[in-house]
Protein backbone atom coordinates (compact mmCIF):
# COMPACT_ATOMS: atom_id res chain seq x y z
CA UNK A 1 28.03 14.05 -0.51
CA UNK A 2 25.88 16.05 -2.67
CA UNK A 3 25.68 14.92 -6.28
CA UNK A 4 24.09 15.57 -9.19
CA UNK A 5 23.21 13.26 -12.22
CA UNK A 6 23.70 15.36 -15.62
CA UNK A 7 21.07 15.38 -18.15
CA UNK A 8 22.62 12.50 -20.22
CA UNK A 9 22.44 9.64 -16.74
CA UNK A 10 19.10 8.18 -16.48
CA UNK A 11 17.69 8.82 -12.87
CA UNK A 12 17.38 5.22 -12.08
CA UNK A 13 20.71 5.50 -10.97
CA UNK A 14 19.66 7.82 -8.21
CA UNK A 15 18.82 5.27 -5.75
CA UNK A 16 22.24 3.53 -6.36
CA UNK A 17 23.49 5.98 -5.16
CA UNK A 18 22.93 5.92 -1.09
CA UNK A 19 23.34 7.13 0.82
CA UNK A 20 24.90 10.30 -0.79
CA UNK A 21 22.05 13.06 -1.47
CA UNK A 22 21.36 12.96 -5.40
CA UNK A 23 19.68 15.14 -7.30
CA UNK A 24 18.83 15.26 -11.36
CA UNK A 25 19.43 18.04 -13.54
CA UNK A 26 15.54 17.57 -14.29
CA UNK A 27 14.69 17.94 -10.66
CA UNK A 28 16.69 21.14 -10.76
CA UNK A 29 15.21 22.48 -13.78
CA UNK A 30 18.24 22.92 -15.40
CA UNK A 31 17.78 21.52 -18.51
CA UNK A 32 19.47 22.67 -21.55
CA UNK A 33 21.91 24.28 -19.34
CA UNK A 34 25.34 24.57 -21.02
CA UNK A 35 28.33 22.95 -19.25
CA UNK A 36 29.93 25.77 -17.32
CA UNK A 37 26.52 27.49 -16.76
CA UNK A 38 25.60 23.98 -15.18
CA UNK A 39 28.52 24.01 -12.94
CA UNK A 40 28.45 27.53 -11.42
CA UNK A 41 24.64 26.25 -10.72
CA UNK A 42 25.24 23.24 -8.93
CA UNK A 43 28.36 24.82 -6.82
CA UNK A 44 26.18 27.66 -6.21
CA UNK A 45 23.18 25.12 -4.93
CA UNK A 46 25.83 22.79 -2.90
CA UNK A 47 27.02 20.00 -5.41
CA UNK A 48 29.74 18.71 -4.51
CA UNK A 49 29.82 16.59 -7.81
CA UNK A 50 28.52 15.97 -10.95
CA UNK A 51 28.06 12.67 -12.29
CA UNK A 52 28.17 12.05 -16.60
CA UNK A 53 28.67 10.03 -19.27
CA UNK A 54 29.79 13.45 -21.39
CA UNK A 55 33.21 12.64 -22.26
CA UNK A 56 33.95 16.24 -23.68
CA UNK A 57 32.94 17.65 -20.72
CA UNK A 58 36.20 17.69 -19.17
CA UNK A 59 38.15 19.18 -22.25
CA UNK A 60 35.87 21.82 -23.14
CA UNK A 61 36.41 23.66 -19.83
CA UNK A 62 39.17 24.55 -17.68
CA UNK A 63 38.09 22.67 -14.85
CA UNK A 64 40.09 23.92 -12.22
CA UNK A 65 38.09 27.24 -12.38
CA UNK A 66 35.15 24.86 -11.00
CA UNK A 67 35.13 24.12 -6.93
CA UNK A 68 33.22 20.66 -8.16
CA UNK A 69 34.20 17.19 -9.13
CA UNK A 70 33.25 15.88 -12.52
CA UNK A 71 32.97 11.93 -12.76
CA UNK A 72 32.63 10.55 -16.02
CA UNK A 73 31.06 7.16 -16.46
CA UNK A 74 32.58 5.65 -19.42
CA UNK A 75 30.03 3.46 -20.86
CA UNK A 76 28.78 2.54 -24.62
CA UNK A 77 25.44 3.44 -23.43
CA UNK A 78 23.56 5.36 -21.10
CA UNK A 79 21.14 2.02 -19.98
CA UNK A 80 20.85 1.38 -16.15
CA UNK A 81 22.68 -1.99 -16.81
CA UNK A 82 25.69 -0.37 -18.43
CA UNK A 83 26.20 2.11 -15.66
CA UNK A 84 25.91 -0.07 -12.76
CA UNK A 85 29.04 -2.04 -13.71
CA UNK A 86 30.97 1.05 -13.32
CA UNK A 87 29.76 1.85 -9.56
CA UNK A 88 31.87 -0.23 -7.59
CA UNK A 89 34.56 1.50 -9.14
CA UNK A 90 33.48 5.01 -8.64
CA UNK A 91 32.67 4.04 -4.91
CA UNK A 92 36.55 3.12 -4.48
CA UNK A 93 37.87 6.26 -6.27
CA UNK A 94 35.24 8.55 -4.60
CA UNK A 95 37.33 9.15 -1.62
CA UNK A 96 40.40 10.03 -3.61
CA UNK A 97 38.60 12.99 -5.91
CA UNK A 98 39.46 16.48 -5.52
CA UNK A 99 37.40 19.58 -6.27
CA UNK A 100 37.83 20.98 -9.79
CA UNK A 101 39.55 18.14 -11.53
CA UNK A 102 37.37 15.44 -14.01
CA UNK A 103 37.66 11.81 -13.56
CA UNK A 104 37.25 8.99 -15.72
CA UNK A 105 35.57 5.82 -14.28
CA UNK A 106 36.38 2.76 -16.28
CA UNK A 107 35.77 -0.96 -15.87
């Protein structure tokens, strides 16, 4: 699967990630980007999700208008360590995710 980190995941999660194809906002040069604007880009380049800690994300736009899958990582902070403890959990659910709906990853 194609995924791509948002500006607010550090990109030392990328290699966790295998052996999906993951890019960073940064690597796309789309930073600053605003949420929607962000989306149509990454549909438009192939993502087939987008990975954040932004818990807003998901109410401030009507994803369903969006052929992508938000995950959020629900985490106090945005450090390597804090994120990590919520893979094996979005590993399990990954399967289960459908295009244009958010989903909340929790411990």
């Amino acid at each position: 699967m194609k995924i791509l980190l948002d500006e607010c995941v550090t990109r030392k999660l990328k290699s966790r990630l295998a052996p999906h194809e993951v890019c960073t906002v940064t690597e796309m040069h789309w930073n600053g980007l605003k949420n929607g604007t962000l989306m149509r880009a990454a549909i438009g380049q192939g993502f087939k999700l987008l990975l954040t800690i932004d818990k807003n994300l998901a109410f401030q736009q009507n994803m369903n208008r969006y052929a992508i899958i938000v995950a959020v990582l629900n985490v106090e902070k945005s450090s390597i360590s804090f994120l990590e403890e919520l893979l094996p959990a979005f590993h399990v659910l990954l399967p289960t995710f459908v295009e244009g709906q958010a989903y909340l990853i929790e411990k």
